[in-house]
C-alpha atoms as a PDB file:
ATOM      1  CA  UNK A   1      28.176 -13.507  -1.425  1.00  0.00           C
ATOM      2  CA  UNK A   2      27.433 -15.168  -4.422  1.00  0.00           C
ATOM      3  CA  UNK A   3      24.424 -14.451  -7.357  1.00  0.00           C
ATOM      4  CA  UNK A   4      22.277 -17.077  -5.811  1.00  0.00           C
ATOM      5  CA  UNK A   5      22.397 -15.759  -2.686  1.00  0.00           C
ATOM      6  CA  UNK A   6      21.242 -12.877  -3.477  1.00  0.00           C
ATOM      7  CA  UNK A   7      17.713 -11.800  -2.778  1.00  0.00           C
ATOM      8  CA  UNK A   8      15.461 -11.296  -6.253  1.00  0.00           C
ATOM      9  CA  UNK A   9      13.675  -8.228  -6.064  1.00  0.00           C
ATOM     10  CA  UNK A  10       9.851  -8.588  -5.435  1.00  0.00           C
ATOM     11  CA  UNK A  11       7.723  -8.111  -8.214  1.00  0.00           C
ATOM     12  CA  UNK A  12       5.177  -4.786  -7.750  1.00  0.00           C
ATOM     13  CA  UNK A  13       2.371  -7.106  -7.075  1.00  0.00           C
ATOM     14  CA  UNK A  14       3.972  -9.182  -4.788  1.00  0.00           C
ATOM     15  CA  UNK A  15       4.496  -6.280  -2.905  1.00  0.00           C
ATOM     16  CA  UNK A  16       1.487  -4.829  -3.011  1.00  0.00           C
ATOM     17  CA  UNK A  17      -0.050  -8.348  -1.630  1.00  0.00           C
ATOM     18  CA  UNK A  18       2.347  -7.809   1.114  1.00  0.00           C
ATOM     19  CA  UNK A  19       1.237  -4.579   2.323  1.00  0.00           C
ATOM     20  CA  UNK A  20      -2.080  -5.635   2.202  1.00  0.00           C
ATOM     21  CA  UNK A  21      -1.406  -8.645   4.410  1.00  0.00           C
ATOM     22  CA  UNK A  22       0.299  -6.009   6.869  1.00  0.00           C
ATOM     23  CA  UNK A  23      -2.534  -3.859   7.164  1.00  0.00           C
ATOM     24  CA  UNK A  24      -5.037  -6.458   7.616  1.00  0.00           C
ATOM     25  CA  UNK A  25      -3.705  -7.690  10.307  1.00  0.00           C
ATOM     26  CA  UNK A  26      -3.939  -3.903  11.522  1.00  0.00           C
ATOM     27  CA  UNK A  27      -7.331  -2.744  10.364  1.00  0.00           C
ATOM     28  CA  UNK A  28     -10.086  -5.302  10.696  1.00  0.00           C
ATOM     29  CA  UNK A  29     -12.735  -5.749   8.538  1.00  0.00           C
ATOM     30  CA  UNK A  30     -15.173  -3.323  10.442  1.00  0.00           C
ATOM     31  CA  UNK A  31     -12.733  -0.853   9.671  1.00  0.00           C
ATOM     32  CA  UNK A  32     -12.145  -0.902   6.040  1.00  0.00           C
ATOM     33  CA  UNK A  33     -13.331  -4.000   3.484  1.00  0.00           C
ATOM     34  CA  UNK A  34     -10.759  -6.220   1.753  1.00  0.00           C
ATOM     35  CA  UNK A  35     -11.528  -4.688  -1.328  1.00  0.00           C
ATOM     36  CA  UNK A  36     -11.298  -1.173  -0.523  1.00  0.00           C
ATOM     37  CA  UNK A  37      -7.742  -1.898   1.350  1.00  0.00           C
ATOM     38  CA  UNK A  38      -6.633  -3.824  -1.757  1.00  0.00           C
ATOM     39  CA  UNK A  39      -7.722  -0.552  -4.023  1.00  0.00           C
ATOM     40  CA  UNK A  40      -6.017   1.715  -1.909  1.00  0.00           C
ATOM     41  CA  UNK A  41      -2.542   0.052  -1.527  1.00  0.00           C
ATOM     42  CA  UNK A  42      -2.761  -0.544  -5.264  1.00  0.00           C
ATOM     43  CA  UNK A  43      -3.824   3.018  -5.974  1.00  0.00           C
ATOM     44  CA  UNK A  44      -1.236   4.693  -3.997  1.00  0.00           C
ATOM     45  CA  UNK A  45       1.452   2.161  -5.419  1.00  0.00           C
ATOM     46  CA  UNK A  46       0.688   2.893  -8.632  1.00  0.00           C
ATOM     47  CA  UNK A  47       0.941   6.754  -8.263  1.00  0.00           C
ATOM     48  CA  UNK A  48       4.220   6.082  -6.876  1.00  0.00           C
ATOM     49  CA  UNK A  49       5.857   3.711  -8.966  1.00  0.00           C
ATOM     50  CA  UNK A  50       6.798   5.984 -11.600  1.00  0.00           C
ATOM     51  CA  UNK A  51       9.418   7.458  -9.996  1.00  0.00           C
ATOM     52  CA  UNK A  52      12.743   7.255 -10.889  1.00  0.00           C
ATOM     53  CA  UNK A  53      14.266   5.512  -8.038  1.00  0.00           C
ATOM     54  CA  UNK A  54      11.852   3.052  -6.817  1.00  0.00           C
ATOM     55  CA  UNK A  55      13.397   2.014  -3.869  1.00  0.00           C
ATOM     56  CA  UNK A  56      10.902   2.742  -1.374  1.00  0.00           C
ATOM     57  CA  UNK A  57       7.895   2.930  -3.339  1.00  0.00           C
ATOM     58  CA  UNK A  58       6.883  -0.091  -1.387  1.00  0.00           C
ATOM     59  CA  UNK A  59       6.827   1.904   2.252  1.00  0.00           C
ATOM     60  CA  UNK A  60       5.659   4.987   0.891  1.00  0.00           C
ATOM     61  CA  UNK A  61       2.852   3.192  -0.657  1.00  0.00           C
ATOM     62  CA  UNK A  62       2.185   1.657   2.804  1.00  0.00           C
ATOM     63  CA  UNK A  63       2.608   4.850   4.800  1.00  0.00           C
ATOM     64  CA  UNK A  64       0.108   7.057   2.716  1.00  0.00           C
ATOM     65  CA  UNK A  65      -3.115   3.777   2.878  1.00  0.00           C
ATOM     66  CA  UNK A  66      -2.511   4.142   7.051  1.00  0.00           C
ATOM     67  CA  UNK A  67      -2.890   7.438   6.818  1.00  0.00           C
ATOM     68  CA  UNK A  68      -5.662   7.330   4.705  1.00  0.00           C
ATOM     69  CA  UNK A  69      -7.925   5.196   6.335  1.00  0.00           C
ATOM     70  CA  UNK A  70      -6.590   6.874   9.867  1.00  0.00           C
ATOM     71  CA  UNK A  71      -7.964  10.334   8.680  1.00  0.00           C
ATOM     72  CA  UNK A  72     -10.307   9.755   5.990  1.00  0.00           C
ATOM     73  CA  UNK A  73     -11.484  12.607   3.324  1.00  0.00           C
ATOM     74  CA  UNK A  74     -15.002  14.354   3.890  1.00  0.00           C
ATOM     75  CA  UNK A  75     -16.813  12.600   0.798  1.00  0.00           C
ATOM     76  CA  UNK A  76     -17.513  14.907  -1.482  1.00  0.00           C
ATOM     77  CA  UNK A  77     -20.872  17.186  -0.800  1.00  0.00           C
ATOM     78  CA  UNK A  78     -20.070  16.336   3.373  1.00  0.00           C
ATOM     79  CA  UNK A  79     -19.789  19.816   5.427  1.00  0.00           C
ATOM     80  CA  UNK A  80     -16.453  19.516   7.318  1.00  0.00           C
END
């Protein structure tokens, strides 16, 4: 396989516009705004990316905005 063929590694923000796209299509509007999505996936991204090996900062990223928005945090003040 030569250089050329090989894939170029996505920059962070083209990632994160991936996973965004991915979970769109899974959680509609009703369910969580664009802009909320979009600060969560970069949020969690961000809190991951400076680890040392970055391979799957990407997935983790991804993993931990589903779970978020499947099992939300009281807001502050709320009685659980």
């Amino acid at each position: 396989m030569s250089m050329t063929q090989l894939a170029r590694p996505q920059t962070d923000d083209q990632q994160i516009t991936e996973i965004v796209a991915r979970l769109r299509r899974r959680y509609p509007p009703q369910r969580i705004s664009s802009p909320d999505l979009e600060q969560l996936v970069d949020g969690f991204y961000h809190q991951l990316s400076a680890a040392p090996i970055r391979t799957f900062v990407a997935i983790l990223a991804e993993r931990l905005t589903r779970a978020s928005i499947e099992n939300p945090a009281p807001a502050a003040g709320t009685p659980s």
